[in-house]
Each structure stands twice: as C-alpha cells, then as structure tokens.
N, C-alpha and C. Protein backbone atom coordinates (compact mmCIF):
# COMPACT_ATOMS: atom_id res chain seq x y z
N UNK A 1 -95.06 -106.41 153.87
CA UNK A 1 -95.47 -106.09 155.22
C UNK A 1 -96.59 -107.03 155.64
N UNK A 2 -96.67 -107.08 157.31
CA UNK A 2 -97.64 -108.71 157.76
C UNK A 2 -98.47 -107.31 158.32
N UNK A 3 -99.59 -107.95 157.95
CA UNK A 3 -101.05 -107.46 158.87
C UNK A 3 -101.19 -107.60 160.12
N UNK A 4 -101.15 -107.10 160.93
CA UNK A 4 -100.98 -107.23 162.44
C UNK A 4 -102.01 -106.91 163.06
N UNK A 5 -102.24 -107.11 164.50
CA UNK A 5 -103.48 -106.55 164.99
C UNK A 5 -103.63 -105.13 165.15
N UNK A 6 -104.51 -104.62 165.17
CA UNK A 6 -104.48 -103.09 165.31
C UNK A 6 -104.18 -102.64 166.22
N UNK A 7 -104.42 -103.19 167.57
CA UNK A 7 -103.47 -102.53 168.75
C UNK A 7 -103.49 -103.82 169.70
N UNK A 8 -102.03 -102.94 170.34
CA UNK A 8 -101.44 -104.33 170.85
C UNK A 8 -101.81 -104.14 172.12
N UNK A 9 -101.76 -103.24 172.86
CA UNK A 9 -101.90 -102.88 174.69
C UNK A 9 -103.50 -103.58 174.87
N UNK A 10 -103.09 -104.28 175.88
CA UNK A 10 -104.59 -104.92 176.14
C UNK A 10 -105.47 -104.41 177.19
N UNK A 11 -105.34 -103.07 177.40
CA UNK A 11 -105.93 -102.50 178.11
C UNK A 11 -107.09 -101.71 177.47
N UNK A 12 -108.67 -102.20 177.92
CA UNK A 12 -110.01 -101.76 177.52
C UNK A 12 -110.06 -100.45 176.88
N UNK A 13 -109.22 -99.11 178.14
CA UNK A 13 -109.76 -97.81 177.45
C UNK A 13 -109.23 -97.46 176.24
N UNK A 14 -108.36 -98.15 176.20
CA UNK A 14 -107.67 -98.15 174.68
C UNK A 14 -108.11 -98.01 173.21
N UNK A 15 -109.60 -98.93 173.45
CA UNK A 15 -110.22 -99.51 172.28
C UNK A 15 -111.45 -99.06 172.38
N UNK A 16 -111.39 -98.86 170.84
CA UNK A 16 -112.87 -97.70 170.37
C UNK A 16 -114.01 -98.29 170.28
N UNK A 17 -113.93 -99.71 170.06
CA UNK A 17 -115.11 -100.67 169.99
C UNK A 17 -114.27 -102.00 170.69
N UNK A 18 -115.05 -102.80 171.43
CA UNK A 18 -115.15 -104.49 172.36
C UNK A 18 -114.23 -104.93 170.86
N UNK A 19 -114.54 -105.03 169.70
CA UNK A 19 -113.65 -106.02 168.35
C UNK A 19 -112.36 -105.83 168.07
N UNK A 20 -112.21 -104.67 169.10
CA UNK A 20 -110.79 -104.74 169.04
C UNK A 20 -109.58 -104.99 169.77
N UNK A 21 -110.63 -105.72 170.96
CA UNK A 21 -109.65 -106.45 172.16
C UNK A 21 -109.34 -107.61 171.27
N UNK A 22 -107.75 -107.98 171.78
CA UNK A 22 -107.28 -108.89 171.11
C UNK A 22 -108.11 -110.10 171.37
N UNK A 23 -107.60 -111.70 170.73
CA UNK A 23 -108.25 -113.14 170.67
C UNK A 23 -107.82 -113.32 171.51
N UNK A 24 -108.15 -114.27 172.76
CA UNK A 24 -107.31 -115.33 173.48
C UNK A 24 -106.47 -116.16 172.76
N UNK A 25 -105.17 -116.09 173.00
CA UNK A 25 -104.64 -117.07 172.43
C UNK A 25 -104.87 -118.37 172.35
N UNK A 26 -105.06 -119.16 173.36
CA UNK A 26 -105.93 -120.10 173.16
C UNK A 26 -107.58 -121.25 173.39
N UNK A 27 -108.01 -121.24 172.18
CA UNK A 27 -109.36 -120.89 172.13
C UNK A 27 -109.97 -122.46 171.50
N UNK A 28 -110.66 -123.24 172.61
CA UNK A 28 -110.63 -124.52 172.22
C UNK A 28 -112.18 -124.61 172.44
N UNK A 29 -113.31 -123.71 172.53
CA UNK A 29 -114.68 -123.75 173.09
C UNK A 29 -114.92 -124.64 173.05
N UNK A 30 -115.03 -125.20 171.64
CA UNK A 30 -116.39 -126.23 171.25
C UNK A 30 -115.31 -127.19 170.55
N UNK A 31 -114.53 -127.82 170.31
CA UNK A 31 -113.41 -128.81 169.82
C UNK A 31 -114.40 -129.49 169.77
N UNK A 32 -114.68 -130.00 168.18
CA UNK A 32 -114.62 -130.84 167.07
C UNK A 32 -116.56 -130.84 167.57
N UNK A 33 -117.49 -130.35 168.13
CA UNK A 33 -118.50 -130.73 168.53
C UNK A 33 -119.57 -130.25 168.00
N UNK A 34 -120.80 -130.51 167.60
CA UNK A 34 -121.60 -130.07 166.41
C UNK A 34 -122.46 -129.16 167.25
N UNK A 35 -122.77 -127.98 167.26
CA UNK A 35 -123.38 -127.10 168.23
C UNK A 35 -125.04 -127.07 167.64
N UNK A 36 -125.26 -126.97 168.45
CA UNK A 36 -127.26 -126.92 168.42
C UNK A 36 -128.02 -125.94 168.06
N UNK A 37 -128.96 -125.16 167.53
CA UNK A 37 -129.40 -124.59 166.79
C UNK A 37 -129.71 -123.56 168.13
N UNK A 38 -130.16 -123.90 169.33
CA UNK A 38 -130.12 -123.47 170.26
C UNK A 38 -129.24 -122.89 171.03
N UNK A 39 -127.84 -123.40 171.30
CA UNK A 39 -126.33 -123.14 171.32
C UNK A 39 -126.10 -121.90 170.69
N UNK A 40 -126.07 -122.35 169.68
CA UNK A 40 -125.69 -121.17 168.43
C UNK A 40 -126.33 -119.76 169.21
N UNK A 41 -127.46 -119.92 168.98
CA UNK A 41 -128.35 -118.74 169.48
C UNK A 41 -128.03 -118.10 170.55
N UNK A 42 -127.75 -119.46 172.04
CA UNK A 42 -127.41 -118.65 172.79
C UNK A 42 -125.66 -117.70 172.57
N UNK A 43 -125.09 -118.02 172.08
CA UNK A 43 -123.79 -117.15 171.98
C UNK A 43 -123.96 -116.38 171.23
N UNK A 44 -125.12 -116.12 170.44
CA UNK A 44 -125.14 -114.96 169.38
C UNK A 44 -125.89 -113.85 170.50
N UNK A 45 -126.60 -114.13 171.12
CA UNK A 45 -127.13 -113.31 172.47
C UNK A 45 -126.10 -112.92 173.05
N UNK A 46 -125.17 -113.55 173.85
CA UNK A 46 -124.21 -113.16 174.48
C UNK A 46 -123.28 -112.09 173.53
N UNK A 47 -123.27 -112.53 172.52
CA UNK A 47 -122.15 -111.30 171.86
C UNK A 47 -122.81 -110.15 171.33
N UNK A 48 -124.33 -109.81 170.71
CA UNK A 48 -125.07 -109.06 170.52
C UNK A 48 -124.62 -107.81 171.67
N UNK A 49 -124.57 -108.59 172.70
CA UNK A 49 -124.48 -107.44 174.48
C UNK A 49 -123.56 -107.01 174.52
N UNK A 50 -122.31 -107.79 174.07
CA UNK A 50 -120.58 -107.61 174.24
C UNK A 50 -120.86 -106.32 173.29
N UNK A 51 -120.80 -106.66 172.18
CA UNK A 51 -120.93 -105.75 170.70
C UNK A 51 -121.31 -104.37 171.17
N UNK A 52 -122.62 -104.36 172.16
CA UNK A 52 -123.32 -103.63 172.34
C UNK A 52 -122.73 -102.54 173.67
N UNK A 53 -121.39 -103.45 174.10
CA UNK A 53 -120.81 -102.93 174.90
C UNK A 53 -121.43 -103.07 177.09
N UNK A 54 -122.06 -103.86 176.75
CA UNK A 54 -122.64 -104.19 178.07
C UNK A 54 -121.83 -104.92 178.98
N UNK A 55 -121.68 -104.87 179.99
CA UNK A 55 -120.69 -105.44 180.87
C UNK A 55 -121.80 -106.41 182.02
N UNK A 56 -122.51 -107.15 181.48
CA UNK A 56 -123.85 -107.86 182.54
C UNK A 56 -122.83 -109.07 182.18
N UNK A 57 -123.23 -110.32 183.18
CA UNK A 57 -122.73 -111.21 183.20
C UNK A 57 -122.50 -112.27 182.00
N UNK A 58 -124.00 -111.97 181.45
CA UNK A 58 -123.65 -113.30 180.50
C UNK A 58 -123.33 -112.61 178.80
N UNK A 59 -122.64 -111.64 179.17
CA UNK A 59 -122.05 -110.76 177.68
C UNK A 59 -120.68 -111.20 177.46
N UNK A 60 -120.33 -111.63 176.45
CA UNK A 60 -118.85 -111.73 176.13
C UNK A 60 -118.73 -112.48 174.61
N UNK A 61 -117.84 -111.98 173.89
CA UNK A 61 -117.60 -112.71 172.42
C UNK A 61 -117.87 -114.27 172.34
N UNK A 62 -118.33 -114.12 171.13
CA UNK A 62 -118.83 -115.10 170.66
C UNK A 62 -117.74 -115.91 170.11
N UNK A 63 -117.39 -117.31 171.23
CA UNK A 63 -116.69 -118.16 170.13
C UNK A 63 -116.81 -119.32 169.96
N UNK A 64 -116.57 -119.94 168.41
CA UNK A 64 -116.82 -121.19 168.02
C UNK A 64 -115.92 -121.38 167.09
N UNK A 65 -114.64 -121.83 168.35
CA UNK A 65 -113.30 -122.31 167.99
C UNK A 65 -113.32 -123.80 167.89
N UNK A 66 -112.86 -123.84 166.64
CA UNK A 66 -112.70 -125.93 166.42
C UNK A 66 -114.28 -126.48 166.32
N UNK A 67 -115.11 -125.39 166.22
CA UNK A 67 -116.95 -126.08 166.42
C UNK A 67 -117.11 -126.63 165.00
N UNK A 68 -118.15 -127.77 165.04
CA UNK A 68 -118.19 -128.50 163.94
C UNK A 68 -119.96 -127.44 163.75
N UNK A 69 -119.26 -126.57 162.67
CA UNK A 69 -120.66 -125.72 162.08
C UNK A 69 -120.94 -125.89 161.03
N UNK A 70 -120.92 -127.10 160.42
CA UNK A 70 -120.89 -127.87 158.88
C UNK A 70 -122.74 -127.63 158.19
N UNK A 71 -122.66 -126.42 157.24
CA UNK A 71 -123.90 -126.32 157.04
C UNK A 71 -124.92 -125.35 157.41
N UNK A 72 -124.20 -125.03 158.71
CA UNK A 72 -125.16 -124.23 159.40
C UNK A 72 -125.59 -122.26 158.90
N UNK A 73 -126.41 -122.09 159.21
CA UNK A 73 -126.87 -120.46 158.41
C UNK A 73 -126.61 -119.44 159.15
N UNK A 74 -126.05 -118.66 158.88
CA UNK A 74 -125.05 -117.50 159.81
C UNK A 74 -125.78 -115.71 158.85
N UNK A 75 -126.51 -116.23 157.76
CA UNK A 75 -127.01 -115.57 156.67
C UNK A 75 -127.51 -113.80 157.84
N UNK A 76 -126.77 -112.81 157.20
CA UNK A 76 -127.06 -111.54 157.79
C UNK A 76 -126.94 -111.51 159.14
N UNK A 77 -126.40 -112.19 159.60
CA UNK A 77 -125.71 -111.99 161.23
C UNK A 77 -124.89 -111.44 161.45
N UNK A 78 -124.91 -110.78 162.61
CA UNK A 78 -123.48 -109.68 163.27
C UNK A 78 -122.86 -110.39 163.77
N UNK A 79 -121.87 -110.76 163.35
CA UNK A 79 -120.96 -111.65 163.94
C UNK A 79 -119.08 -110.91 164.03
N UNK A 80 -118.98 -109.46 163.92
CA UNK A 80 -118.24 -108.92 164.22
C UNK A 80 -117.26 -109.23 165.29
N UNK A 81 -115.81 -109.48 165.46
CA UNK A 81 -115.49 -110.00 166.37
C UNK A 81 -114.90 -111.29 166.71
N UNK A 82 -116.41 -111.67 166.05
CA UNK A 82 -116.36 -113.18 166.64
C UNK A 82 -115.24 -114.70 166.45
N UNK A 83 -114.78 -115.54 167.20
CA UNK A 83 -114.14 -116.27 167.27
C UNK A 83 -114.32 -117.35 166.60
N UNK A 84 -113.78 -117.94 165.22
CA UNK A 84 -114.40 -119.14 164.80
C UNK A 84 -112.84 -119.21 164.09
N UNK A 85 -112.15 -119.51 165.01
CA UNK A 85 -110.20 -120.42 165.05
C UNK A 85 -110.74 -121.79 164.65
N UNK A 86 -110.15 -122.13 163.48
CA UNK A 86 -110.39 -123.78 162.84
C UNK A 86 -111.27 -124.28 163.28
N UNK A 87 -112.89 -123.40 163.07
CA UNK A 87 -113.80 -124.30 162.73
C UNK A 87 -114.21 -124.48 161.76
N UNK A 88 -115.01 -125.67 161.65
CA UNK A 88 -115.77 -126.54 160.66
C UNK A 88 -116.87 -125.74 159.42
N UNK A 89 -116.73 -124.81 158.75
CA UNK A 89 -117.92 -123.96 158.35
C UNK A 89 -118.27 -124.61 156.68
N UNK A 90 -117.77 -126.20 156.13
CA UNK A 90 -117.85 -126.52 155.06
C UNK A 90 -119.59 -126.14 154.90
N UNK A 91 -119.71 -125.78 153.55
CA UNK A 91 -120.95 -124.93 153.12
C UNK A 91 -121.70 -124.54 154.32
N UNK A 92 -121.15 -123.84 154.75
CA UNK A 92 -122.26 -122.80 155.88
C UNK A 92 -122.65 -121.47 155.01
N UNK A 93 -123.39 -120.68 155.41
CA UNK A 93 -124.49 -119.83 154.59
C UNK A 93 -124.28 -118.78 155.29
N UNK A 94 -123.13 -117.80 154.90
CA UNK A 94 -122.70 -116.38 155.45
C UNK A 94 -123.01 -115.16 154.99
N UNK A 95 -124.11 -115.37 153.70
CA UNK A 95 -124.08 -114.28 153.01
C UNK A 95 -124.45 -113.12 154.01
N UNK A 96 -124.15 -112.09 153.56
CA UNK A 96 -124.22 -110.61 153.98
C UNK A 96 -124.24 -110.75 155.67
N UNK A 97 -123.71 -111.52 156.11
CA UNK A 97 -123.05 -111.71 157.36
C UNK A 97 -121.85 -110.47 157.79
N UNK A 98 -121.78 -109.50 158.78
CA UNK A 98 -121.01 -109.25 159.22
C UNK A 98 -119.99 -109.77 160.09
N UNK A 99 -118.63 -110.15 159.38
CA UNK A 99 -117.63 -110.78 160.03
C UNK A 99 -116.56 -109.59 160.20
N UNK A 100 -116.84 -108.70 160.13
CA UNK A 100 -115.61 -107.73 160.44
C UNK A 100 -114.53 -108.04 161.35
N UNK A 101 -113.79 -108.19 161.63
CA UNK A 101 -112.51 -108.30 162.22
C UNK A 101 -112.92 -109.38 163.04
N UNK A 102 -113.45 -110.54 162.50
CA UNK A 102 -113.91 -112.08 162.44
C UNK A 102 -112.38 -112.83 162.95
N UNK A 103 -112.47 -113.86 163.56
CA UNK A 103 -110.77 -114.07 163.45
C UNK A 103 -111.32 -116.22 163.41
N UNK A 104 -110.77 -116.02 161.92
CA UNK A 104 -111.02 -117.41 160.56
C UNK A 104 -110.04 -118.05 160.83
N UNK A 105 -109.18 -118.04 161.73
CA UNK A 105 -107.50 -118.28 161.00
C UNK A 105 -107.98 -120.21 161.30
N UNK A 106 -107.53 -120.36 159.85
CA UNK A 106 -107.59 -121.98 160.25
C UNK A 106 -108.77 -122.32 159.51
N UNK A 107 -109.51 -121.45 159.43
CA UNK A 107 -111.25 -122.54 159.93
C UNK A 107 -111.21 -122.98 157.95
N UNK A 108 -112.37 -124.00 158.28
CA UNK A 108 -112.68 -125.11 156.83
C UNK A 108 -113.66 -124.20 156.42
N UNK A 109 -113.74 -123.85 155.35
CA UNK A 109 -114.73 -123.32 154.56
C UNK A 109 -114.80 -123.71 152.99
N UNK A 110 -114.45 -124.99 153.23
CA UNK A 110 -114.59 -125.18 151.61
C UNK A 110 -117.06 -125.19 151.29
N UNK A 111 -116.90 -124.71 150.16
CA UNK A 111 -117.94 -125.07 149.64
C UNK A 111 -119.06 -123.70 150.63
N UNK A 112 -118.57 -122.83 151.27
CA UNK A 112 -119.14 -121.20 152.07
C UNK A 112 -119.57 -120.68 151.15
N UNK A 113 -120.71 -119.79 151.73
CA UNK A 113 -121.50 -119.11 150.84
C UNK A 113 -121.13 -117.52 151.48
N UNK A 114 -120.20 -116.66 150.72
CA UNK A 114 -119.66 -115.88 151.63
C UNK A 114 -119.78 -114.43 150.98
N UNK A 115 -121.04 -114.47 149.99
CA UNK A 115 -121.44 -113.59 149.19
C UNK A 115 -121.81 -112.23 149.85
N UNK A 116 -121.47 -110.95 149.36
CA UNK A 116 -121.47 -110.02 150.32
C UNK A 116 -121.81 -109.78 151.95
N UNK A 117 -120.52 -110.42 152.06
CA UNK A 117 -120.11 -110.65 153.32
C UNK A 117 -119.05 -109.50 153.51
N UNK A 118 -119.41 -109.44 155.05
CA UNK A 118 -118.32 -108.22 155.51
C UNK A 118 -117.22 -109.01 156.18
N UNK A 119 -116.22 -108.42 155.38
CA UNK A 119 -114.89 -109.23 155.86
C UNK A 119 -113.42 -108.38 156.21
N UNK A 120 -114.09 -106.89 156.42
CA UNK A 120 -112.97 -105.90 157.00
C UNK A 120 -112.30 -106.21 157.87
N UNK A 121 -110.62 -106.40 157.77
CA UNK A 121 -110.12 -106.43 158.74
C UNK A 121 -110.24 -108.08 159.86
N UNK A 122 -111.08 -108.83 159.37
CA UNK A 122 -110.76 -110.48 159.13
C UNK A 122 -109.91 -110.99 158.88
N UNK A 123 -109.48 -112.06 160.21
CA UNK A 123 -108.39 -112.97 159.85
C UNK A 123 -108.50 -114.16 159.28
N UNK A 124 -108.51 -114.24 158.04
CA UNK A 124 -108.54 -115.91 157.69
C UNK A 124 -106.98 -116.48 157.10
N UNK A 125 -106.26 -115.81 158.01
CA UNK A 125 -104.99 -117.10 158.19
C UNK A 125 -104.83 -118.43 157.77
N UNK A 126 -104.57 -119.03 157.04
CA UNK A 126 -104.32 -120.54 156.95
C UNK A 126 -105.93 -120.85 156.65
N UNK A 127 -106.86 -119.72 156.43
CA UNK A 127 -108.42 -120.62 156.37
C UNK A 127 -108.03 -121.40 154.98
N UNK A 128 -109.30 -122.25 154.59
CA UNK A 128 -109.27 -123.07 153.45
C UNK A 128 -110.61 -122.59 152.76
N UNK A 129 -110.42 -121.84 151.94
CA UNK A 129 -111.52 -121.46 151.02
C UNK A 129 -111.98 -122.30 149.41
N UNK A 130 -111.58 -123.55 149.45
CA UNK A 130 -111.64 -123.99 147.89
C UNK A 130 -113.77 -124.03 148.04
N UNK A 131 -113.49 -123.91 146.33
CA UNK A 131 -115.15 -123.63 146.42
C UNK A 131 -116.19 -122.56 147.24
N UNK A 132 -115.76 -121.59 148.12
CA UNK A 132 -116.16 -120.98 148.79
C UNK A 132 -116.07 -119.78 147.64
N UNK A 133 -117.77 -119.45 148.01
CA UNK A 133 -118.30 -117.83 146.69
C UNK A 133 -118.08 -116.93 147.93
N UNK A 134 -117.49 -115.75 147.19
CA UNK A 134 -116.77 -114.67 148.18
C UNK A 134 -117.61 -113.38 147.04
N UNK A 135 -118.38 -113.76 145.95
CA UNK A 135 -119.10 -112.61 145.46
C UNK A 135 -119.16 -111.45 146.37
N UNK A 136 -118.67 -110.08 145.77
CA UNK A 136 -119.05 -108.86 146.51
C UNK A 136 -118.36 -108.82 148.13
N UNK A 137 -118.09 -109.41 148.38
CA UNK A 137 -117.85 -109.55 149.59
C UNK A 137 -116.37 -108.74 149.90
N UNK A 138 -116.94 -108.07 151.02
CA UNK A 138 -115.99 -106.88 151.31
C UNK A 138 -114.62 -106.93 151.72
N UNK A 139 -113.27 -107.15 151.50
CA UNK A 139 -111.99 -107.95 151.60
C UNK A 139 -111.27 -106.63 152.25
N UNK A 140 -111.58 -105.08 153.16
CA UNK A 140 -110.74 -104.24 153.06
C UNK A 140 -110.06 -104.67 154.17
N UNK A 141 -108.55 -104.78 154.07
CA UNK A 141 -107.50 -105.22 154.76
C UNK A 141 -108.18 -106.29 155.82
N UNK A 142 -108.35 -107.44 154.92
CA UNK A 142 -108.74 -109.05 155.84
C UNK A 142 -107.58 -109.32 154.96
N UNK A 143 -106.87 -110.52 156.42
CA UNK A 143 -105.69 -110.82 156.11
C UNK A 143 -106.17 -112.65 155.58
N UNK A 144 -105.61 -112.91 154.18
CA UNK A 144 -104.91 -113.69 153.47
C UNK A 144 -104.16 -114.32 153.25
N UNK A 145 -103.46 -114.36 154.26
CA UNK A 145 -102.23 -115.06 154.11
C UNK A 145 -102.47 -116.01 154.36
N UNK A 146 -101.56 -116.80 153.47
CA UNK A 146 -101.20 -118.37 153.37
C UNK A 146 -102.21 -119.28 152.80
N UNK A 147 -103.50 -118.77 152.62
CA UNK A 147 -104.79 -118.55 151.89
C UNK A 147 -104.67 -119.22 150.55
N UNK A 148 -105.15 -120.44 150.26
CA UNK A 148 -105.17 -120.57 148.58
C UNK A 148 -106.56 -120.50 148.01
N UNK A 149 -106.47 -119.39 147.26
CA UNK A 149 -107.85 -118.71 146.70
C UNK A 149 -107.72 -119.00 145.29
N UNK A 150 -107.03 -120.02 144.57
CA UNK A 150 -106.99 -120.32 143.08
C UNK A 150 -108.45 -120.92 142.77
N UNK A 151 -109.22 -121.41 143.94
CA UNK A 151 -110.58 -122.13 143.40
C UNK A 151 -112.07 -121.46 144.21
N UNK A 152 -111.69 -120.28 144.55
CA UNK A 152 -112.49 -119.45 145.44
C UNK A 152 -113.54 -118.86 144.00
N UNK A 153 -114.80 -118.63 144.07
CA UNK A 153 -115.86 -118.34 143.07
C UNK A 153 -115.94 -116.83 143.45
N UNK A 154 -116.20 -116.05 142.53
CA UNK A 154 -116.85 -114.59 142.46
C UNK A 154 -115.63 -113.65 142.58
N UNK A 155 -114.35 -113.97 143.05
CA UNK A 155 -113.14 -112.79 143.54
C UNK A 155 -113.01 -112.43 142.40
N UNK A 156 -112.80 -111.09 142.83
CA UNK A 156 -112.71 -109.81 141.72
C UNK A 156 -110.94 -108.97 141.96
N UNK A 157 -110.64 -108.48 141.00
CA UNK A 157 -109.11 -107.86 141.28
C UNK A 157 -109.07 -106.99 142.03
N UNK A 158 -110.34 -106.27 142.38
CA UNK A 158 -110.80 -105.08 143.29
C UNK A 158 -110.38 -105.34 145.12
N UNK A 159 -111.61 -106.84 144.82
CA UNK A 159 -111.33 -107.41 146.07
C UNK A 159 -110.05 -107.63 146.95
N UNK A 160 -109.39 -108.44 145.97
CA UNK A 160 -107.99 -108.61 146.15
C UNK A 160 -106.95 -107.38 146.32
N UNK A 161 -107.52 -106.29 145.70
CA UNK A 161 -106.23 -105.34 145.82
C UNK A 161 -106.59 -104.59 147.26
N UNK A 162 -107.32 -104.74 148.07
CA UNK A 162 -107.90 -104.12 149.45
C UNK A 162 -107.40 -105.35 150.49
N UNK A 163 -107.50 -106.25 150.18
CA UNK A 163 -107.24 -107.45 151.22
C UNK A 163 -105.65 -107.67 151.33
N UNK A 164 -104.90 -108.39 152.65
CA UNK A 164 -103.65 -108.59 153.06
C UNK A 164 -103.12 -110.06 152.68
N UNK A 165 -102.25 -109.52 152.02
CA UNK A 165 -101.64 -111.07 151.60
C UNK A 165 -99.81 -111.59 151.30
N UNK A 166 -99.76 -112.68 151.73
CA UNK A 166 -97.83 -112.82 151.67
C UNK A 166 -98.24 -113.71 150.62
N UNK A 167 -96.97 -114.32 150.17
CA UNK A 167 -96.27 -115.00 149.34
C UNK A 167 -96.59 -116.28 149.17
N UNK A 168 -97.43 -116.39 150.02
CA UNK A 168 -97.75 -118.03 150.30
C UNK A 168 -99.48 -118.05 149.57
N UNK A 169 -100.20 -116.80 149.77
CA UNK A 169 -101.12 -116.58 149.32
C UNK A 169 -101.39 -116.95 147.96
N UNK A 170 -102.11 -118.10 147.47
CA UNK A 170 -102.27 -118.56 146.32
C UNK A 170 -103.50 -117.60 145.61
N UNK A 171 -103.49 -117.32 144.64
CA UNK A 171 -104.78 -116.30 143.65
C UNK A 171 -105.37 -117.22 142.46
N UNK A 172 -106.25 -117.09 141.98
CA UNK A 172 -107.17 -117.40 141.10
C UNK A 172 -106.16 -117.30 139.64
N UNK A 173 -106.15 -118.06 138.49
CA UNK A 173 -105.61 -117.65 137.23
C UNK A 173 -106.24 -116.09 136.92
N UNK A 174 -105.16 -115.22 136.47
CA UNK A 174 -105.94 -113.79 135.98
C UNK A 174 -105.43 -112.57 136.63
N UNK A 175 -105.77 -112.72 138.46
CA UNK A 175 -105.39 -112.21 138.93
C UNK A 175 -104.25 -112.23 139.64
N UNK A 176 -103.35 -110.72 140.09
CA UNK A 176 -102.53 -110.62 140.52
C UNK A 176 -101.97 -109.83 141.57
N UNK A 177 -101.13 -110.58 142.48
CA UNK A 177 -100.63 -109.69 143.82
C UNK A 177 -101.00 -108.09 144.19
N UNK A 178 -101.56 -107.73 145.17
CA UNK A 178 -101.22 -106.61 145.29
C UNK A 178 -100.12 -106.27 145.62
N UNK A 179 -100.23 -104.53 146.06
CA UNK A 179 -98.92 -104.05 146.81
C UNK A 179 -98.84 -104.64 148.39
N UNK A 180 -98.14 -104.54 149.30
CA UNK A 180 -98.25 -104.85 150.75
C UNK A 180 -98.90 -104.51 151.34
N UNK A 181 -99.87 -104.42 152.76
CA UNK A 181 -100.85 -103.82 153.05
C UNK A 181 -100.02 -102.83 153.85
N UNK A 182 -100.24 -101.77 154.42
CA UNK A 182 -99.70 -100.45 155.11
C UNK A 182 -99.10 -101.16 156.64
C-alpha cells in the first residue's frame, strides 16, 4: 500500500490543522538560489502565523522549494508543514527540528544532521539521504519511498517499522522491510 495524503478535498473546514492543506503542485520559490540568513527568517515568521492559524496578510507556509540551503541551521525549528521540494539541505543542521508532515520529496540531504527530528507523516519521496544521521528521529508513517537509506547513520529497526516504504526503498545491511503502511 502507497502513503497518500491524508485528505484529499481541498476545502479549509475540512482540516484540523493549516499542515494538512495539500502542497501546491508546483513549487519553484527559490530555484537553485542561496537564501539569506535574513530570508530564511523572514519565512519562518510567515509560517509561525500560518501554523498559528492566522489569516493576516503576510501568513502562509513556508517554502523553500529547489532553495540552495547547503549548511544552513534549521536546529529546533517548527518547521511543520513546510515546503522544501528538491532542495539543497547537504549538511544542514535539523536536529530536533519539527518537520512533521514536512514535504522532502526530492530534496539533497546527503551529509543532514537529522537527529531527533520530527518526521511524522513527512514526505521524503525520492529525497537522498546518504550520510545523513537520522538518530532517534521520529519516522511515524513518513513516507520512504524510493529512498536509499543503505548509508543513512543512527536508523534503528524501530524506526523503520513506523515509517512508509515500497520496493524501491533501499535499507541499511541488518535491517528489514516492514509490513505496508495502513
């Protein structure tokens, strides 16, 4: 079974929290461009409000689709939600970052520091995790697929048996497939 979004009708009253309006399909913010320490900030403001459920003008998800975030420290941020479609995150610093229903699909993360990190319900689709420490880090139904995690640091069988994954999903020597996700 494929992990799907949790609800499909895109209508607001629908949804129990803003993270669960679907992604724009297509999401090109910041293509290939190295965002500013300032930048950053301001969209973490803007989505703080979204999150927070505020409807003022300058509130709305945070995204940094295709953004070149190579490095940058995301360390204990709420970033729930948030949009980061094939970006750049080679060693960026996510620990205990909330990415809950985060949508990864694509993005570079080789060499991430992704140590108890919240990753419920996260899409990292097609992400690239080689070298990326996923210590502790919370995997309950974040989808996996297509995912090669044979060189991913800290994954535990625990992890893996909570998280969504097909056939294409590569695993670490040791460990092995779960069942399908529901």
């Amino acid at each position: 079974m494929v992990c799907t979004e949790v609800f499909s009708d895109s209508s607001p009253e629908k949804y129990p929290h803003p993270i669960f309006i679907p992604f724009e399909p297509n999401c090109t913010a910041d293509t290939d461009r190295k965002l500013s320490h300032e930048e950053i900030l301001q969209k973490l403001k803007a989505h703080s409000k979204w999150l927070a459920g505020l409807t003022v003008a300058d509130s709305h998800r945070a995204k940094f689709c295709e953004a070149d975030l190579i490095g940058d420290d995301f360390r204990m941020m709420m970033l729930a939600g948030a949009n980061f479609t094939k970006a750049k995150l080679h060693n960026a610093q996510l620990q205990q970052a909330n990415l809950t229903r985060a949508n990864l699909s694509g993005a570079q993360l080789p060499g991430a520091n992704l140590d108890n990190a919240m990753l419920h319900l996260a899409i990292l689709h097609d992400a690239v995790l080689h070298d990326a420490s996923l210590q502790d880090a919370m995997l309950y139904q974040a989808n996996l697929q297509g995912v090669d995690l044979e060189h991913v640091k800290g994954l535990t069988q625990y992890q893996i048996n909570m998280a969504c994954m097909d056939e294409h999903t590569k695993l670490p020597q040791g460990l092995s497939r779960p069942k399908p996700c529901p």
